[in-house]
Protein backbone atom coordinates (compact mmCIF):
# COMPACT_ATOMS: atom_id res chain seq x y z
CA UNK A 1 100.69 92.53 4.52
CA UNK A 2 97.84 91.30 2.37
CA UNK A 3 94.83 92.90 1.89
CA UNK A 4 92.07 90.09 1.17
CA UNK A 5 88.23 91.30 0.35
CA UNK A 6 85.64 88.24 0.28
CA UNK A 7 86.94 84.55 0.89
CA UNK A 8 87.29 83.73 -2.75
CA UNK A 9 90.22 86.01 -3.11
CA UNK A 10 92.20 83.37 -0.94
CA UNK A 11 93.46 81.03 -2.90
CA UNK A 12 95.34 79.19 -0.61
CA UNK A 13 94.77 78.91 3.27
CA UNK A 14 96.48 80.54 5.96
CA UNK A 15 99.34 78.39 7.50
CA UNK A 16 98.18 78.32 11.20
CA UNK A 17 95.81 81.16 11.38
CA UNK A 18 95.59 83.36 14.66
CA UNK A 19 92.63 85.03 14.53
CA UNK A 20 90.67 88.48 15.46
CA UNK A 21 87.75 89.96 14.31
CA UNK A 22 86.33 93.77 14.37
CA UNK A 23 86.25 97.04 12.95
CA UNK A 24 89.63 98.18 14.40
CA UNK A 25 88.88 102.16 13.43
CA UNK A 26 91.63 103.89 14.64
CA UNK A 27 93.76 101.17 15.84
CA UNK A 28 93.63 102.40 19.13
CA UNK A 29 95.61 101.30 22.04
CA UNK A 30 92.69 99.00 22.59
CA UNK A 31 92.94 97.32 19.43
CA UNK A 32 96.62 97.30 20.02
CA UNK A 33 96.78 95.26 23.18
CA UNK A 34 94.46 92.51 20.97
CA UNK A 35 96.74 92.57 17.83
CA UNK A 36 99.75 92.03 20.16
CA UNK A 37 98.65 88.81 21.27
CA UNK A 38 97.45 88.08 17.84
CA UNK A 39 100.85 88.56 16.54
CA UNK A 40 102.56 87.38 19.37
CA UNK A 41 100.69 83.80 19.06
CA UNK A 42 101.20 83.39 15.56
CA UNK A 43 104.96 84.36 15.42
CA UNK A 44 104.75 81.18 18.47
CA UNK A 45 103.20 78.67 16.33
CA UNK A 46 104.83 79.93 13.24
CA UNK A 47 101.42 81.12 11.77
CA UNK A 48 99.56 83.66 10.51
CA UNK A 49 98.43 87.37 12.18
CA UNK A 50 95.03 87.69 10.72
CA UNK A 51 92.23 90.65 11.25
CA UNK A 52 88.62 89.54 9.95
CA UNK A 53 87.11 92.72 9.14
CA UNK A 54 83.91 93.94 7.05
CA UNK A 55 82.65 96.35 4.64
CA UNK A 56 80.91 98.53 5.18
CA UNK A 57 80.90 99.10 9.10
CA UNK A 58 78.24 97.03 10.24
CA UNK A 59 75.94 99.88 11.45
CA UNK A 60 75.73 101.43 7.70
CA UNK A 61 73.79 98.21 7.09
CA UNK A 62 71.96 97.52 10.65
CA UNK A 63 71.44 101.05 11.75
CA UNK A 64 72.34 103.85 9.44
CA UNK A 65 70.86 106.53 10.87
CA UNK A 66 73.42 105.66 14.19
CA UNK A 67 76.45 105.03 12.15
CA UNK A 68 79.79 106.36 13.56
CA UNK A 69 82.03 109.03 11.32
CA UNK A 70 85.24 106.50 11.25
CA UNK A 71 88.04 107.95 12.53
CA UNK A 72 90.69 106.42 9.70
CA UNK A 73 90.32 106.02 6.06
CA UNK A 74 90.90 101.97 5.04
CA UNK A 75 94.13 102.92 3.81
CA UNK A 76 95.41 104.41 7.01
CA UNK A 77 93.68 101.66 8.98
CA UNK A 78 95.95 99.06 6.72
CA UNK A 79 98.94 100.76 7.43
CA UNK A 80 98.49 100.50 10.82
CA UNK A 81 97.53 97.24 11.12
CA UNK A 82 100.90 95.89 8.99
CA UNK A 83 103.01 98.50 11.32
CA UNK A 84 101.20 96.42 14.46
CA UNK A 85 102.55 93.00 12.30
CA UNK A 86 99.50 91.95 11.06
CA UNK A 87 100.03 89.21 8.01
CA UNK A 88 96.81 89.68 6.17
CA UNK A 89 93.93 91.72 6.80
CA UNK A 90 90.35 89.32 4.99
CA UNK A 91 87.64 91.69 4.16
CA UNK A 92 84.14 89.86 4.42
CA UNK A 93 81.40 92.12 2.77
CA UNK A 94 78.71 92.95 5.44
CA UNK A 95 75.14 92.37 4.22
CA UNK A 96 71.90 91.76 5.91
CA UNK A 97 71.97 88.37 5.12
CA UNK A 98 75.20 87.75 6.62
CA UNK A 99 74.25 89.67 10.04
CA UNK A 100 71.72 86.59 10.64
CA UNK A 101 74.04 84.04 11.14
CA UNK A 102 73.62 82.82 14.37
CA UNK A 103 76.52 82.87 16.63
CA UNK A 104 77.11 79.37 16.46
CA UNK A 105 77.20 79.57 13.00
CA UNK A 106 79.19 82.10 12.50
CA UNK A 107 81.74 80.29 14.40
CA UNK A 108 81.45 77.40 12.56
CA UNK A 109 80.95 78.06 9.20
CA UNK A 110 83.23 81.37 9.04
CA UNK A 111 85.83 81.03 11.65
CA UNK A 112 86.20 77.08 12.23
CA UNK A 113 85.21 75.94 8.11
CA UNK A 114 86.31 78.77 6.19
CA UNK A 115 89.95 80.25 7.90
CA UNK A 116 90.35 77.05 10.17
CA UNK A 117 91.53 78.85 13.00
CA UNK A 118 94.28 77.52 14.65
CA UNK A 119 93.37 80.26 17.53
CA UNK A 120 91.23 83.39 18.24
CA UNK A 121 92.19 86.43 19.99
CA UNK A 122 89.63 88.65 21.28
CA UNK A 123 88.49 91.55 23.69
CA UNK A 124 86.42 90.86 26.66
CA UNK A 125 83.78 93.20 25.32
CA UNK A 126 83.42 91.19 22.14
CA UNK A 127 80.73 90.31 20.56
CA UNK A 128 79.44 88.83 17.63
CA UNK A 129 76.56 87.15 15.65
CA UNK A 130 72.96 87.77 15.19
CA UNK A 131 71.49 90.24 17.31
CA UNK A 132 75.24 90.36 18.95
CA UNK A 133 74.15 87.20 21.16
CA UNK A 134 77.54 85.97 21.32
CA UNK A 135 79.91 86.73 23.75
CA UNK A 136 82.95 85.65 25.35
CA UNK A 137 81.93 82.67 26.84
CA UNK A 138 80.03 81.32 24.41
CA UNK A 139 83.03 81.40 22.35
CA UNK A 140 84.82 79.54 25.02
CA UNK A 141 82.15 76.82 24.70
CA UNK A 142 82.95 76.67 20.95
CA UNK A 143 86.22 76.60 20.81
CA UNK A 144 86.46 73.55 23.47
CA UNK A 145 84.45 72.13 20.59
CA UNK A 146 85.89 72.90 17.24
CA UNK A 147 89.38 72.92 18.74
CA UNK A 148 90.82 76.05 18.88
CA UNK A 149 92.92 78.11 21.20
CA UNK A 150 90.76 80.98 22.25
CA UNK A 151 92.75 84.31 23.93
CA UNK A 152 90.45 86.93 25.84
CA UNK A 153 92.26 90.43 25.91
CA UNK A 154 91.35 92.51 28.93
CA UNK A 155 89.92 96.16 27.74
CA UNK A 156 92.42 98.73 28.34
CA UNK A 157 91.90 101.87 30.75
CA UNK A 158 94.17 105.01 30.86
CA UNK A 159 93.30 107.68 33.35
CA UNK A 160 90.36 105.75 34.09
CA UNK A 161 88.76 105.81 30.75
CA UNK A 162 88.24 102.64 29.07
CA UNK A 163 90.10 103.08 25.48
CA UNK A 164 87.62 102.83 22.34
CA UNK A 165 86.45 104.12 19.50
CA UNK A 166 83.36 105.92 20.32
CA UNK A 167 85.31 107.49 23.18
CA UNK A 168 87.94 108.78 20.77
CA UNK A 169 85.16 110.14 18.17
CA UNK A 170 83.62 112.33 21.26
CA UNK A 171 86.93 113.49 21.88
CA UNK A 172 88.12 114.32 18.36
CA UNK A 173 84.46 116.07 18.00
CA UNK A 174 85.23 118.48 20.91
CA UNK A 175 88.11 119.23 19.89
CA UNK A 176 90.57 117.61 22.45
CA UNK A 177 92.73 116.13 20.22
CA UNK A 178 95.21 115.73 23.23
CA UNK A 179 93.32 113.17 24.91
CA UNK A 180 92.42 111.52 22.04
CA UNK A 181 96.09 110.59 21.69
CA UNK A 182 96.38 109.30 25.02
CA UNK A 183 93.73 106.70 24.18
CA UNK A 184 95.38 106.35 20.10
CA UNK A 185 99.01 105.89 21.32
CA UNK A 186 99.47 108.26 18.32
CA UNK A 187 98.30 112.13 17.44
CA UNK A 188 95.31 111.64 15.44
CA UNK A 189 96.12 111.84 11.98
CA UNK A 190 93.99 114.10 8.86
CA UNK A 191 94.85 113.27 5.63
CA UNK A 192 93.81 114.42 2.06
CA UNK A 193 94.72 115.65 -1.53
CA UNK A 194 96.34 118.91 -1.75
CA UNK A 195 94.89 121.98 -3.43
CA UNK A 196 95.49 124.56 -4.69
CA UNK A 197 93.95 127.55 -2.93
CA UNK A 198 93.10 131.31 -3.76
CA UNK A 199 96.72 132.43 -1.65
CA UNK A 200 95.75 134.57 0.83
CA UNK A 201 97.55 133.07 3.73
CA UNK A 202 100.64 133.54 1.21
CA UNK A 203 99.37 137.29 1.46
CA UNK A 204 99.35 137.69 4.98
CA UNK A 205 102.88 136.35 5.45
CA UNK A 206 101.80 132.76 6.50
CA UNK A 207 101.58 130.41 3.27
CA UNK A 208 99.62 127.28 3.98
CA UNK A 209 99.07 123.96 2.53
CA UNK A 210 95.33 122.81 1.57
CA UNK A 211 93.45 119.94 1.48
CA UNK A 212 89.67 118.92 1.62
CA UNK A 213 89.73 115.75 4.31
CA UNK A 214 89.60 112.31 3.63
CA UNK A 215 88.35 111.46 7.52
CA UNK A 216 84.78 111.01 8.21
CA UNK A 217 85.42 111.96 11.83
CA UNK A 218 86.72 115.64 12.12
CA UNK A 219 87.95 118.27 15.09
CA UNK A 220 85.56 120.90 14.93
CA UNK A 221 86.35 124.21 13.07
CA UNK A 222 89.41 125.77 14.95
CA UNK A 223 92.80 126.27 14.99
CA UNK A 224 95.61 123.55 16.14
CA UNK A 225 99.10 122.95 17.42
CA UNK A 226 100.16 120.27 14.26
CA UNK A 227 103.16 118.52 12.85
CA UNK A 228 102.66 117.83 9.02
CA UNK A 229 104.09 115.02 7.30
CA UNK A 230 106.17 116.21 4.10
CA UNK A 231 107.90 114.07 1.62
CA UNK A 232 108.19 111.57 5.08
CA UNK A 233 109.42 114.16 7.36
CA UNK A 234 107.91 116.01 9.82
CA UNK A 235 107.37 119.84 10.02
CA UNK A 236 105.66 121.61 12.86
CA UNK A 237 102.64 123.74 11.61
CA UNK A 238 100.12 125.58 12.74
CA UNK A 239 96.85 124.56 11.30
CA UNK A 240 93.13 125.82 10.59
CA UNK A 241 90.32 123.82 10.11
CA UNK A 242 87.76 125.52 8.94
CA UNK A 243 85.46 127.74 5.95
CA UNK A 244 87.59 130.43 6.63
CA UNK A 245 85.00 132.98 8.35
CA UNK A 246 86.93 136.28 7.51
CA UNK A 247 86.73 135.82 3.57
CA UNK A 248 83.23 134.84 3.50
CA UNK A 249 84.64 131.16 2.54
CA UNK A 250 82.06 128.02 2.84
CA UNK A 251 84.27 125.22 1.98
CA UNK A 252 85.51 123.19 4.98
CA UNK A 253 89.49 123.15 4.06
CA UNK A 254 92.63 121.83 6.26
CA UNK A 255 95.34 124.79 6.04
CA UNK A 256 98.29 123.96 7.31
CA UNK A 257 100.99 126.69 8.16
CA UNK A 258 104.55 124.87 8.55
CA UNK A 259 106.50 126.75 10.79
CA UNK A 260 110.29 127.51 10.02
CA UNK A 261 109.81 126.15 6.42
CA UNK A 262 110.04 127.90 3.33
CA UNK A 263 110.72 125.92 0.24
CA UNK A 264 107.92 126.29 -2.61
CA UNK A 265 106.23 122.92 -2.54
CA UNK A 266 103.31 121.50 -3.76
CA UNK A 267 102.52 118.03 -2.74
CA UNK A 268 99.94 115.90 -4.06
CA UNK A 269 98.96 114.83 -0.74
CA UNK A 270 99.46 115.20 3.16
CA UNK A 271 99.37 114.18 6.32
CA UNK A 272 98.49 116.46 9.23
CA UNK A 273 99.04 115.24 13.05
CA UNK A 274 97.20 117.10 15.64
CA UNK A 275 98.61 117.80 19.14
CA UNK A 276 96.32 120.42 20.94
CA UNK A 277 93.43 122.89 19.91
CA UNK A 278 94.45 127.11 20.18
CA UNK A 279 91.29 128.49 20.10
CA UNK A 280 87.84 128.51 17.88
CA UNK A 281 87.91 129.47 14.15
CA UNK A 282 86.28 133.20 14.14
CA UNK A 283 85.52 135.93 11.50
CA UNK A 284 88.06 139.05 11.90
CA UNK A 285 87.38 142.31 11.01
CA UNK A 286 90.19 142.75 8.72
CA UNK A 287 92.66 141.10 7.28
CA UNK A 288 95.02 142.84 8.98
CA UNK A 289 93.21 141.59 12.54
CA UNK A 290 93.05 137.93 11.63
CA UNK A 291 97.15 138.13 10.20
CA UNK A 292 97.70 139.72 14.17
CA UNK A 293 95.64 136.66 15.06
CA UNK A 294 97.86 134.71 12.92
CA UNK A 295 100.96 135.76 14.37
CA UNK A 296 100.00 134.85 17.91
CA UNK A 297 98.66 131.38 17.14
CA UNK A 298 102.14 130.86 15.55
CA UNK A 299 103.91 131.94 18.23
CA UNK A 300 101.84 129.75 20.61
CA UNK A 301 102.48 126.94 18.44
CA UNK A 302 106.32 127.33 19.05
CA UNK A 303 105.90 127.70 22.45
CA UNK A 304 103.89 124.25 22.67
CA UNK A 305 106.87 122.41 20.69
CA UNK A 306 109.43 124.42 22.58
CA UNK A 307 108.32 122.60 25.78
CA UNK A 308 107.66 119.78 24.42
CA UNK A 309 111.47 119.41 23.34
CA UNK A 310 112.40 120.44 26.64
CA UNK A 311 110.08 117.42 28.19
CA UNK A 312 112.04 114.97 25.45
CA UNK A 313 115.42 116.45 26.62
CA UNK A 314 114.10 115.57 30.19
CA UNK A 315 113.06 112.15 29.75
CA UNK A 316 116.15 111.48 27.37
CA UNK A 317 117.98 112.50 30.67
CA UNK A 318 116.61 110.40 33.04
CA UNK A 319 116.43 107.40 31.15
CA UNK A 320 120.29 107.69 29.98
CA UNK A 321 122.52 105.25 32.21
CA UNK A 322 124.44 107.34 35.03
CA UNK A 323 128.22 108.14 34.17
């Protein structure tokens, strides 16, 4: 997938462009039901999958003070977007004076002039141009004018919630990761560089992997039912976010407890996927109270994958063809 920023980094246009434009934090099921169609149009007309994006989000420039914590660094939002089949991802820098185009000319002059869009896939919800005065049908209007295909993607509701973004951010920040992946189609994911810490959960019999986060949007301070990603495998964990209350810590740090595992590794980076939320992060007092504590979050952590292997087995069974 290529990874355009600004228009004069394309030195050639797109052979039959299908079009979106957004943010696309978190790639969301949402998102996913759009980028389907995107994909599915241009593999049709032997085209292009491309995502019009900017930098930064548009409300660090309009309204900072209401800006959202993004839920995925660019990099995972790339990956993402190539695992969805996106061809090439075109970065437009976001700027006060572009926010003033008029709809109309934002059509024109960035969708019609500068990508040529062969067609345009959108959600119903969209919209788009100065002041956000254009919408759906106005973009209908257009593209019966400039002659392109336009696609309207109906918003996408599980257990009656209606999946996006800001949903997901309330969710990760209270904590219920699990519903957040019903609305991701994925665990939400943590990432960062490992370091090196000062070894007590080595001390109290339950090593741990550390990292500062990456993510903008976090779960708040607790402890979670995790798989972590290691040298591409996964490894269920137990995992604390938190400053680590008992040791008089203050630096928010991911430490991740990989269950079963116990090969010396350092990593320079991971990947932490969060399933449900154990309880609240909380200051013991003793050591030898929070390693109890310890104990019994790992053993609920077990218990959670325990079932959840029996709910695979389950589903494995019913779906396999009678004998």
């Amino acid at each position: 997938m290529q990874v355009l920023r600004g228009f004069d980094s394309l030195a050639r246009p797109f052979p039959a462009p299908v079009v979106t434009v957004g943010n696309f934090d978190g790639v969301h099921l949402g998102h996913r039901a759009i980028l389907d169609k995107v994909v599915a149009e241009a593999r049709a007309r032997h085209g292009t999958a491309v995502v019009l994006s900017f930098d930064p989000h548009p409300s660090r420039i309009l309204a900072p003070e209401r800006a959202p914590r993004l839920l995925t660094t660019p990099e995972q939002k790339f990956a993402l977007l190539e695992a969805a089949g996106v061809d090439a991802v075109l970065i437009t820098p976001f700027t006060l004076e572009f926010s003033r185009l008029s709809p109309q000319a934002f059509v024109e002059e960035i969708v019609h002039q500068r990508l040529n869009a062969a067609a345009v896939c959108i959600g119903a919800n969209f919209r788009f141009g100065h002041r956000q005065a254009g919408d759906a049908a106005l973009l209908a209007e257009l593209a019966k004018q400039l002659g392109f295909s336009l696609h309207v993607v109906e918003p996408v509701v599980v257990r009656g919630q209606v999946v996006s973004s800001s949903v997901i951010r309330r969710l990760i920040s209270e904590g219920d990761v699990r519903a957040a992946a019903r609305l991701l189609g994925r665990a939400f994911a943590l990432t960062g560089g490992v370091q090196r810490g000062e070894g007590r959960g080595r001390q109290l019999g339950f090593p741990t992997l550390n990292f500062v986060p990456d993510q903008e949007c976090l779960p708040p301070n607790g402890v979670y039912v995790t798989e972590t990603v290691l040298n591409g495998d996964l490894h269920p964990s137990a995992t604390n976010v938190g400053v680590r209350p008992t040791f008089d810590g203050s630096r928010l740090l991911v430490e991740s407890h990989l269950l079963d595992f116990s090969d010396n590794v350092q990593p320079e980076r991971l990947e932490v996927l969060f399933h449900d939320r154990l309880r609240d992060e909380k200051k013991f007092p003793s050591a030898d109270a929070l390693k109890a504590q310890i104990a019994a979050d790992v053993t609920a952590a077990r218990r959670f994958f325990a079932q959840k292997e029996r709910c695979e087995l389950q589903l494995a069974k019913k779906d396999s063809p009678a004998q």
